[in-house]
N, C-alpha and C. Protein backbone atom coordinates (compact mmCIF):
# COMPACT_ATOMS: atom_id res chain seq x y z
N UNK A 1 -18.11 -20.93 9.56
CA UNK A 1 -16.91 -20.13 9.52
C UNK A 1 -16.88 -19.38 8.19
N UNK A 2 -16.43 -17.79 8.28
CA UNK A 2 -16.20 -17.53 6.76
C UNK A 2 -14.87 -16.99 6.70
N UNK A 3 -14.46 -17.01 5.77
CA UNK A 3 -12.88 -17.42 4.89
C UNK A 3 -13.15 -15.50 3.85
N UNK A 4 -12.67 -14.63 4.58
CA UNK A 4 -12.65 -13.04 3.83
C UNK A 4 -10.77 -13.35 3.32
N UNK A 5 -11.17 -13.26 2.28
CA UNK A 5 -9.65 -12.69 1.85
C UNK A 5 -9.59 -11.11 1.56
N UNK A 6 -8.16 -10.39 1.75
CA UNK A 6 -8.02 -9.25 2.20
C UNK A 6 -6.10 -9.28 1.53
N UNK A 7 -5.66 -8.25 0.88
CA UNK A 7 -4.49 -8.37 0.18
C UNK A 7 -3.78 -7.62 1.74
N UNK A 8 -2.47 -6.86 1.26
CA UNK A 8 -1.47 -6.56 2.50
C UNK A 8 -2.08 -4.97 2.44
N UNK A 9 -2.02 -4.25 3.13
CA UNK A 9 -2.91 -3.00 3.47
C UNK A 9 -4.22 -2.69 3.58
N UNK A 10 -4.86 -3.95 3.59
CA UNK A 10 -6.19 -4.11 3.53
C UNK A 10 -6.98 -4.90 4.39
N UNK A 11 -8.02 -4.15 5.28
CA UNK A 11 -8.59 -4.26 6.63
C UNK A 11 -9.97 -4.60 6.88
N UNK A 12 -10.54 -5.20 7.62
CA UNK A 12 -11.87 -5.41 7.84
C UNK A 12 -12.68 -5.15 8.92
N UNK A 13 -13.29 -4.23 9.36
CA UNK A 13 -14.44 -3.88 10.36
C UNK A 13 -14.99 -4.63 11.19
N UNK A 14 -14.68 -5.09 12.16
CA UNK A 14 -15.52 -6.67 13.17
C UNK A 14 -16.53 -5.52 14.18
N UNK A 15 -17.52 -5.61 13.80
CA UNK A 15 -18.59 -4.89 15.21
C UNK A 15 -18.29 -3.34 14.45
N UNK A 16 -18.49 -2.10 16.06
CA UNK A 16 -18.26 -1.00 15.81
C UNK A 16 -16.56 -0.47 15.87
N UNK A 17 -16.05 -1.27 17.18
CA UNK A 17 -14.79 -0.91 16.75
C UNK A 17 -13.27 -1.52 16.45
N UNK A 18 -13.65 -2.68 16.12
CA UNK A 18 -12.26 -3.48 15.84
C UNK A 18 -11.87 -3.49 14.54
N UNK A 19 -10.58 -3.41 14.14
CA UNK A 19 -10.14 -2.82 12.76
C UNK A 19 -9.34 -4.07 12.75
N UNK A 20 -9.18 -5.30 11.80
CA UNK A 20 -8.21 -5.91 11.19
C UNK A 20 -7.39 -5.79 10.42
N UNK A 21 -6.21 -5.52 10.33
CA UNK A 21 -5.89 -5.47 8.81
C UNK A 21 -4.12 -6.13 8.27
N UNK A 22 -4.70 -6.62 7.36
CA UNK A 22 -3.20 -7.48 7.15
C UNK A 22 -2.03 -6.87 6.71
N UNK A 23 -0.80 -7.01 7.40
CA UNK A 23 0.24 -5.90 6.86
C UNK A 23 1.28 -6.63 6.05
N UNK A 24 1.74 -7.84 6.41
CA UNK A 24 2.50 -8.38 5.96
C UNK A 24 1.90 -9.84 5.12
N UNK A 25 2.42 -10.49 3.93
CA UNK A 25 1.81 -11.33 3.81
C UNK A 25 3.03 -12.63 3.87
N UNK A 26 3.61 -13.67 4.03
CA UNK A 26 4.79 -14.24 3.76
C UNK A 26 4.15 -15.76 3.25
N UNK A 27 5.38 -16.63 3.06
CA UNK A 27 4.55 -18.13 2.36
C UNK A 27 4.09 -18.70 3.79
N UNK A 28 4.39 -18.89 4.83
CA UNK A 28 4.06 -19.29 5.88
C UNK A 28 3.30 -18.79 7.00
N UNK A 29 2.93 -17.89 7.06
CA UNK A 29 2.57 -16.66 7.71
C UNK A 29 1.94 -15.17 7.42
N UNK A 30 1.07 -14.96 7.95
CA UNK A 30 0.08 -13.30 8.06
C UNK A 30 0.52 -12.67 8.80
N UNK A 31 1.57 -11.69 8.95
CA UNK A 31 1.36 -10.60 9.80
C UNK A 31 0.10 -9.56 9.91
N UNK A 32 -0.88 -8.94 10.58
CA UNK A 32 -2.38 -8.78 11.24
C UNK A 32 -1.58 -8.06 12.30
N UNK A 33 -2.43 -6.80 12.32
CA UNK A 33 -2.71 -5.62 13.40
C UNK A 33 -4.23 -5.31 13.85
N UNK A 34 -4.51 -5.51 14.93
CA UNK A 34 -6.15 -5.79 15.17
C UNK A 34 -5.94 -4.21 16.49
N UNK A 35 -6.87 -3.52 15.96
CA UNK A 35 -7.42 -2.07 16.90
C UNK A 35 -7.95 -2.21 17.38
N UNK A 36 -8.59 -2.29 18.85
CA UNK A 36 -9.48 -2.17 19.70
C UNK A 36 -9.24 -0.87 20.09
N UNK A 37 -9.73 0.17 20.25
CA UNK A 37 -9.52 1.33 20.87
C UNK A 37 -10.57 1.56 21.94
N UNK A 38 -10.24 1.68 22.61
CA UNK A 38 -10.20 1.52 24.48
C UNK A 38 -10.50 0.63 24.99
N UNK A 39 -10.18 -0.72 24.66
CA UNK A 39 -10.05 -1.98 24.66
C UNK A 39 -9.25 -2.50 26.01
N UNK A 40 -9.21 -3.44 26.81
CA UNK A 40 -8.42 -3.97 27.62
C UNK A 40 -8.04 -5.63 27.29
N UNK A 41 -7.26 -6.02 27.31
CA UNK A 41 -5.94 -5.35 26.67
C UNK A 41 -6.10 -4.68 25.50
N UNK A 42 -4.94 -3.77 25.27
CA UNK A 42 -4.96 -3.52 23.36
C UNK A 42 -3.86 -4.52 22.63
N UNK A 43 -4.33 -4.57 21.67
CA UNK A 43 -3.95 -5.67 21.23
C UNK A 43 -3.35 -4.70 19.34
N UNK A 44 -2.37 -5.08 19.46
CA UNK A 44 -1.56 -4.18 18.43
C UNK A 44 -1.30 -5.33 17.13
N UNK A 45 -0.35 -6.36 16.83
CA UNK A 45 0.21 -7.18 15.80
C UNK A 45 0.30 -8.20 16.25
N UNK A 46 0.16 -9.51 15.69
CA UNK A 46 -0.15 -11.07 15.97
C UNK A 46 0.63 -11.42 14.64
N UNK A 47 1.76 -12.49 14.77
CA UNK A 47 1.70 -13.20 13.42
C UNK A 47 0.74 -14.36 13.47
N UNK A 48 0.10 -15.00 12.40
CA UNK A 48 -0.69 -15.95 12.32
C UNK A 48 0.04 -17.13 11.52
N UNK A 49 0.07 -18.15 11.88
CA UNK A 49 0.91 -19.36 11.00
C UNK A 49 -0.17 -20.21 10.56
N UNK A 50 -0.19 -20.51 9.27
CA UNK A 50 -1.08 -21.30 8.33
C UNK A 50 -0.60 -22.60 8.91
N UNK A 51 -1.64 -23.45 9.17
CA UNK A 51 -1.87 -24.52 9.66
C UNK A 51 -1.91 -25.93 8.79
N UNK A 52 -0.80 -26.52 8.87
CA UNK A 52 -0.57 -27.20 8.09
C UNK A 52 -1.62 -28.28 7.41
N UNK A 53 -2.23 -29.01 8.52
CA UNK A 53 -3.73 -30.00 8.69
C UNK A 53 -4.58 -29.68 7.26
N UNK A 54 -4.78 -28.23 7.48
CA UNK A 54 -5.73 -27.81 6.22
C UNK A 54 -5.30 -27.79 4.70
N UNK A 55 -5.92 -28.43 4.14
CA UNK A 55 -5.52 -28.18 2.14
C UNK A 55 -5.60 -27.14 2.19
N UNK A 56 -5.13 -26.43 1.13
CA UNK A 56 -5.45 -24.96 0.58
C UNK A 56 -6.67 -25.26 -0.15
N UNK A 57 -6.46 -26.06 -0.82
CA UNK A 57 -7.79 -26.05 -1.85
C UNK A 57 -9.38 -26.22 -0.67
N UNK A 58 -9.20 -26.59 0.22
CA UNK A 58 -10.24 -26.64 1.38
C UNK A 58 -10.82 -25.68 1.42
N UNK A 59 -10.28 -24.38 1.58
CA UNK A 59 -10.08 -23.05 2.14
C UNK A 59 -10.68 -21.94 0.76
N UNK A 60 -12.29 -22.05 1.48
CA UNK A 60 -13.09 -21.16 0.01
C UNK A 60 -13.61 -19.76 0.52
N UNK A 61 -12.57 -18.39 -0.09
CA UNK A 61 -13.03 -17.19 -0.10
C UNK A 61 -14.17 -16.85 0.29
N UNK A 62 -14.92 -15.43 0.70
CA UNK A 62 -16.03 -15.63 0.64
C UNK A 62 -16.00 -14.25 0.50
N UNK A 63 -17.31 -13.30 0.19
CA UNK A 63 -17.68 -11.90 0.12
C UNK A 63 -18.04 -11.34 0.99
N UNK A 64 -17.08 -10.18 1.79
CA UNK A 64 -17.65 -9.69 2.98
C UNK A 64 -19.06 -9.15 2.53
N UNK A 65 -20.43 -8.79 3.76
CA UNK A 65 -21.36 -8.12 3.51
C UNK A 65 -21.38 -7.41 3.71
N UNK A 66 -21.73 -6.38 4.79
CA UNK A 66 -22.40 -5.43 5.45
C UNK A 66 -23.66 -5.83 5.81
């Protein structure tokens, strides 16, 4: 698994066309807008809820590549 951190206006490339990008950040929660364009379904905003189970300190950054 890798762990990309990404601040609030700031997006990440999955494949050729899926766009992530985090809009909101809160203490409990990521608001995330994911683009598929011509996608079935489209899929627009998800909140994500941090999962309690996991330490934070668990949870190690990593450097997107290319």
């Amino acid at each position: 698994m890798h762990i990309i951190s990404r601040g609030m206006n700031e997006s990440i490339l999955i494949g050729e066309h899926t766009v992530v990008k985090v809009l909101e950040v809160f203490e409990d929660h990521v608001r995330i807008s994911v683009e598929t364009p011509g996608a079935e379904p489209a899929y627009w905003e998800k909140d994500v809820y941090l999962d309690q189970s996991v330490e934070l300190e668990e949870l190690q950054p990593v450097e997107a590549t290319s």
